[in-house]
C-alpha atoms as a PDB file:
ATOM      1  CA  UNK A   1       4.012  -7.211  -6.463  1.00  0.00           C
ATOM      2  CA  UNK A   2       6.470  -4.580  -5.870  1.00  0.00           C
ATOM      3  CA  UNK A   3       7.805  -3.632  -9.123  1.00  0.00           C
ATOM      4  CA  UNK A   4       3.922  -4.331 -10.148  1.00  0.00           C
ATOM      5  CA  UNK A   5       2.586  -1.393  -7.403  1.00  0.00           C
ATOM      6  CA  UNK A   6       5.936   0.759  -8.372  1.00  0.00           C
ATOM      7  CA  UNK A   7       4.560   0.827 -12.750  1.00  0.00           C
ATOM      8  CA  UNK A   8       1.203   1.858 -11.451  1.00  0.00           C
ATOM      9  CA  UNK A   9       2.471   4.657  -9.003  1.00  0.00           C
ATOM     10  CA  UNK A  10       4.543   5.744 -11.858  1.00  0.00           C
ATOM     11  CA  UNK A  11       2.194   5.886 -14.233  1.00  0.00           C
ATOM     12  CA  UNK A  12      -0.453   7.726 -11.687  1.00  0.00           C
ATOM     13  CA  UNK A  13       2.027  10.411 -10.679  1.00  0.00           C
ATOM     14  CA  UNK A  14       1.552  11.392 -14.324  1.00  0.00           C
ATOM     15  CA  UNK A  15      -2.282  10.362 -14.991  1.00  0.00           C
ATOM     16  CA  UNK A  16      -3.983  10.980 -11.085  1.00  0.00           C
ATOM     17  CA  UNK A  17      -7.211  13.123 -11.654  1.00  0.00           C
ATOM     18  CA  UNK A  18      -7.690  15.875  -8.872  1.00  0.00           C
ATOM     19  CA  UNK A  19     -10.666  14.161  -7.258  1.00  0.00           C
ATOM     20  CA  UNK A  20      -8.495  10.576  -7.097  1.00  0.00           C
ATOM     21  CA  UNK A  21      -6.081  12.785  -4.938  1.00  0.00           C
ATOM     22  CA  UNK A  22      -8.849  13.760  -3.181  1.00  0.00           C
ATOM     23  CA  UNK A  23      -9.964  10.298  -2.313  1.00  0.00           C
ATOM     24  CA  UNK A  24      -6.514   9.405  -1.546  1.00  0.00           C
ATOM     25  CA  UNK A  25      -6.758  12.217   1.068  1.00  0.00           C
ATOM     26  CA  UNK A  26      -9.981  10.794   2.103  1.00  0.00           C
ATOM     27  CA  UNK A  27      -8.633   6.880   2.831  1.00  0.00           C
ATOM     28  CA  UNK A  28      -4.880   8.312   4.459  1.00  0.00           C
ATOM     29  CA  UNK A  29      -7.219   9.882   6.819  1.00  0.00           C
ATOM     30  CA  UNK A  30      -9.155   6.856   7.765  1.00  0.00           C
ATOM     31  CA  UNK A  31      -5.871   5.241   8.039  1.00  0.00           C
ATOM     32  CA  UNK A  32      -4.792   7.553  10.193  1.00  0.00           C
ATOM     33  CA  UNK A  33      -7.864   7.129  12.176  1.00  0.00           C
ATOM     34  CA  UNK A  34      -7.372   3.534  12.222  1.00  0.00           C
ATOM     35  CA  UNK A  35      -3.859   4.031  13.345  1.00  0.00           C
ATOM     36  CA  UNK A  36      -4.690   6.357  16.113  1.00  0.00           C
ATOM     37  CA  UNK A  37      -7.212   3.619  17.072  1.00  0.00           C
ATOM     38  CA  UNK A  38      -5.121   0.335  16.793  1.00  0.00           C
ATOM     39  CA  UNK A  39      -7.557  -0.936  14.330  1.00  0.00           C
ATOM     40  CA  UNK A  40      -5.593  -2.955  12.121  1.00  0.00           C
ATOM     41  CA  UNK A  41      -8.821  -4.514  10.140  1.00  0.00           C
ATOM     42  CA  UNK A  42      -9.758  -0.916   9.692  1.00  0.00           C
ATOM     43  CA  UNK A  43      -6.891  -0.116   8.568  1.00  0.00           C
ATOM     44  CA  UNK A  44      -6.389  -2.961   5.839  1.00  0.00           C
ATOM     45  CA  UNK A  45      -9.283  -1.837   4.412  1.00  0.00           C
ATOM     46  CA  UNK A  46      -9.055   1.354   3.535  1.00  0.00           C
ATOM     47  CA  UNK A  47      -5.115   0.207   3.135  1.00  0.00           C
ATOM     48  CA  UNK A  48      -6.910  -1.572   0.015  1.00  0.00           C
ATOM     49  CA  UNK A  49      -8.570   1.195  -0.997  1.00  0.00           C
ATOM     50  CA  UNK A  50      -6.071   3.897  -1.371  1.00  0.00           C
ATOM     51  CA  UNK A  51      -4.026   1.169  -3.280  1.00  0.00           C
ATOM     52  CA  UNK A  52      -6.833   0.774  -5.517  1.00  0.00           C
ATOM     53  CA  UNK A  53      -6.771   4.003  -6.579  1.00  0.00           C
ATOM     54  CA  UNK A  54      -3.507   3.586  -7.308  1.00  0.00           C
ATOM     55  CA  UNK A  55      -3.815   1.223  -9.690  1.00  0.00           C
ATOM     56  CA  UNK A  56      -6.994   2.723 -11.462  1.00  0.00           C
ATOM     57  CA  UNK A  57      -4.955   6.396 -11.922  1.00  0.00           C
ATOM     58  CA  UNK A  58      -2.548   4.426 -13.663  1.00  0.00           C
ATOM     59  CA  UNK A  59      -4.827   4.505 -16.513  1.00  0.00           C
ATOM     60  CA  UNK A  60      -3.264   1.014 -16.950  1.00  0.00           C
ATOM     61  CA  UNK A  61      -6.822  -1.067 -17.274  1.00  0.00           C
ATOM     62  CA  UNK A  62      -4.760  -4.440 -18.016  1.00  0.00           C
ATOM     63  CA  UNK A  63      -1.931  -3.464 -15.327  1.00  0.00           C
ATOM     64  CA  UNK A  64      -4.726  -2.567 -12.962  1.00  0.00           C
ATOM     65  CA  UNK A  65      -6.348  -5.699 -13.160  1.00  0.00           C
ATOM     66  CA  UNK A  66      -3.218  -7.711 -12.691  1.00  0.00           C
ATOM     67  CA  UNK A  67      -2.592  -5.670 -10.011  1.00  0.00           C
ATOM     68  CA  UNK A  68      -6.162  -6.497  -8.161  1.00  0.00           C
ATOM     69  CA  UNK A  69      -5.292  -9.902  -8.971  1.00  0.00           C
ATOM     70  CA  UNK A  70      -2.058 -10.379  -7.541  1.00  0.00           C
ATOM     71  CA  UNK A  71      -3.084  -7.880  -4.402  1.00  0.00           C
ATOM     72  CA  UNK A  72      -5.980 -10.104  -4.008  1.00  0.00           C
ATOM     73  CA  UNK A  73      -3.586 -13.752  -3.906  1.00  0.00           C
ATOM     74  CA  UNK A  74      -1.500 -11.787  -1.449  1.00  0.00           C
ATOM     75  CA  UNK A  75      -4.398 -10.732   0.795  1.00  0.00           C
ATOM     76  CA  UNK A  76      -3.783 -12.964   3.581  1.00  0.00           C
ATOM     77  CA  UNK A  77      -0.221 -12.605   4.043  1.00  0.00           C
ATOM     78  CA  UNK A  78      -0.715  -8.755   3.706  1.00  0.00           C
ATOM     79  CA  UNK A  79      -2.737  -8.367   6.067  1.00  0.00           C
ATOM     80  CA  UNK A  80      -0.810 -10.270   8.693  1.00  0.00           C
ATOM     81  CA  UNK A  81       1.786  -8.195   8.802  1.00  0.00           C
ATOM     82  CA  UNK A  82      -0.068  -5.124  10.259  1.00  0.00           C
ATOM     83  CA  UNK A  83      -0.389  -6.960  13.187  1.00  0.00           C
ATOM     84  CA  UNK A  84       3.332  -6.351  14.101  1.00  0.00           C
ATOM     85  CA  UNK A  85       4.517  -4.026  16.520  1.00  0.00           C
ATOM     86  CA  UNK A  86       5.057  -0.482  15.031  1.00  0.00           C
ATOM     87  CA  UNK A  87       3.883  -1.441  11.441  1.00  0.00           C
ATOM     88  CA  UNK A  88       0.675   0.575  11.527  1.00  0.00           C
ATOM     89  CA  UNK A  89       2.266   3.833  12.139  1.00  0.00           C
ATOM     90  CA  UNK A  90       5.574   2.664   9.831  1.00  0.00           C
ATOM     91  CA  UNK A  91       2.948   2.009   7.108  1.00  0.00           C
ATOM     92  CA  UNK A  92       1.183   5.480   7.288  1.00  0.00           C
ATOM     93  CA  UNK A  93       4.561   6.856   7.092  1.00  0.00           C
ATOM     94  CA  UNK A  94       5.127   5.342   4.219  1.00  0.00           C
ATOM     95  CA  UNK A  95       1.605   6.228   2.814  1.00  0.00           C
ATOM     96  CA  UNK A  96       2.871   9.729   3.107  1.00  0.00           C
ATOM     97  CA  UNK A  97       5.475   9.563   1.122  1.00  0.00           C
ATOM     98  CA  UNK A  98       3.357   8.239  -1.508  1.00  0.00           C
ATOM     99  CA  UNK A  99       0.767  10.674  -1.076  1.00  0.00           C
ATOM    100  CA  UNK A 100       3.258  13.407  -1.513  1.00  0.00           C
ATOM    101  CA  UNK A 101       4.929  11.806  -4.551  1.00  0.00           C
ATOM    102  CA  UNK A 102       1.436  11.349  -6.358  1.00  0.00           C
ATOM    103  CA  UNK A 103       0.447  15.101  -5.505  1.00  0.00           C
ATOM    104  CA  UNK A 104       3.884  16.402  -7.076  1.00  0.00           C
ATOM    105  CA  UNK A 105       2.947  14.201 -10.361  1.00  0.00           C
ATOM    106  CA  UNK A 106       6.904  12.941  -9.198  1.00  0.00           C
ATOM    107  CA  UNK A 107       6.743   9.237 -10.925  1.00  0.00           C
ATOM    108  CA  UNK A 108      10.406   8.131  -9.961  1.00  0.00           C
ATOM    109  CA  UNK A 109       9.428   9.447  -6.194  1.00  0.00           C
ATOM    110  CA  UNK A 110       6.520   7.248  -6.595  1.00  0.00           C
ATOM    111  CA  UNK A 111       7.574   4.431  -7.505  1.00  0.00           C
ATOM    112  CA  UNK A 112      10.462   4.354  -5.295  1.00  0.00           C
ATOM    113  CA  UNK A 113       8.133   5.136  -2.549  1.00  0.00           C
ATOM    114  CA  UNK A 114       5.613   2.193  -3.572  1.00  0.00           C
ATOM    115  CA  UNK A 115       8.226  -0.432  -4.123  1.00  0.00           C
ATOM    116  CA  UNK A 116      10.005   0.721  -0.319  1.00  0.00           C
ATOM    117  CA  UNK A 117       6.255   0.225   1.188  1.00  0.00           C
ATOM    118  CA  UNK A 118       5.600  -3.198  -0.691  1.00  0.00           C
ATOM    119  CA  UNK A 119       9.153  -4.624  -0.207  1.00  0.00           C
ATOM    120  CA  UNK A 120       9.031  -3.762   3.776  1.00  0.00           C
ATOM    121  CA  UNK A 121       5.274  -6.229   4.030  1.00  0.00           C
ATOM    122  CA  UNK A 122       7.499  -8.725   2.711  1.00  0.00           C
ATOM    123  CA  UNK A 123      10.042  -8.313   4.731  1.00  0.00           C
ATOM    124  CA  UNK A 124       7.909  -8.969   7.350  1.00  0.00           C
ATOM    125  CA  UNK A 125       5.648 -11.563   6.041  1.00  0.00           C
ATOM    126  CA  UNK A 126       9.457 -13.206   5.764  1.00  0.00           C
ATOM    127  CA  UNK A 127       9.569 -12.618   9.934  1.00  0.00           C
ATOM    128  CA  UNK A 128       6.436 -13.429  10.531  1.00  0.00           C
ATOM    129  CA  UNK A 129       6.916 -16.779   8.987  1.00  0.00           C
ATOM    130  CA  UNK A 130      10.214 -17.738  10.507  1.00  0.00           C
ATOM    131  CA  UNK A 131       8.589 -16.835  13.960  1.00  0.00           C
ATOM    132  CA  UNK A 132       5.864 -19.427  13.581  1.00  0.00           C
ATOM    133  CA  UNK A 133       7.878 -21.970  12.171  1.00  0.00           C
ATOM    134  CA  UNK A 134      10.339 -22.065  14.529  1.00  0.00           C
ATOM    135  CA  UNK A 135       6.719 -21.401  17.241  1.00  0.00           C
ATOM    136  CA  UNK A 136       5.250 -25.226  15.738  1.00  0.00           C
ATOM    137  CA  UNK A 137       9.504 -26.665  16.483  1.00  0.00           C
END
């Protein structure tokens, strides 16, 4: 998933219309409001969205789908992690720097960006695990 997400913010740092930046805008700032109102359901959702738009400005349709797809397997274990102490506001950090990277058509700063904010969920899906296994122990 992360080198998957880091091809399509690549791509849309070259291809991202002005009203998908727009939208992006439009879902950072429902994060945000999510954030502000530890909402993490809220916040997945729109989470969704403004990586959806990711993956349709990479004018990618096959890479966009496989994207979808995979995002879609992962759902569960995605969404879990928000639930961690900090990770809201660590994740709209991170949306920022992808925001930024898109809206300077930067592709390496995007896809570094993407694959930072992908690799960290797994990082803590990783914690998350080893916290319940050694919980049922």
């Amino acid at each position: 998933m992360v080198e998957i997400e880091a091809v399509c913010g690549r791509l849309a740092a070259l291809r991202i219309s002005d009203a998908a930046l727009e939208d992006l805008r439009d879902t950072n700032a429902k994060c945000h409001a999510a954030v502000d109102g530890s909402n993490p359901d809220a916040y997945y959702l729109e989470n969704e969205r403004f990586h959806r738009i990711i993956y349709e400005e990479s004018g990618n349709a096959f890479l966009a789908q496989e994207a979808y797809k995979l995002h879609k397997r992962l759902k569960p274990f995605r969404r879990q992690q928000l639930r961690f102490r900090g990770r809201l506001q660590q994740s709209m950090g991170e949306h920022e720097a992808i925001l930024q990277a898109l809206s300077d058509g930067c592709q390496e700063a995007a896809a570094k960006a993407l694959r930072d904010h992908v690799a960290v969920q797994g990082e803590k899906f990783q914690r998350l695990m080893t916290t319940l296994k050694a919980a049922a122990e």
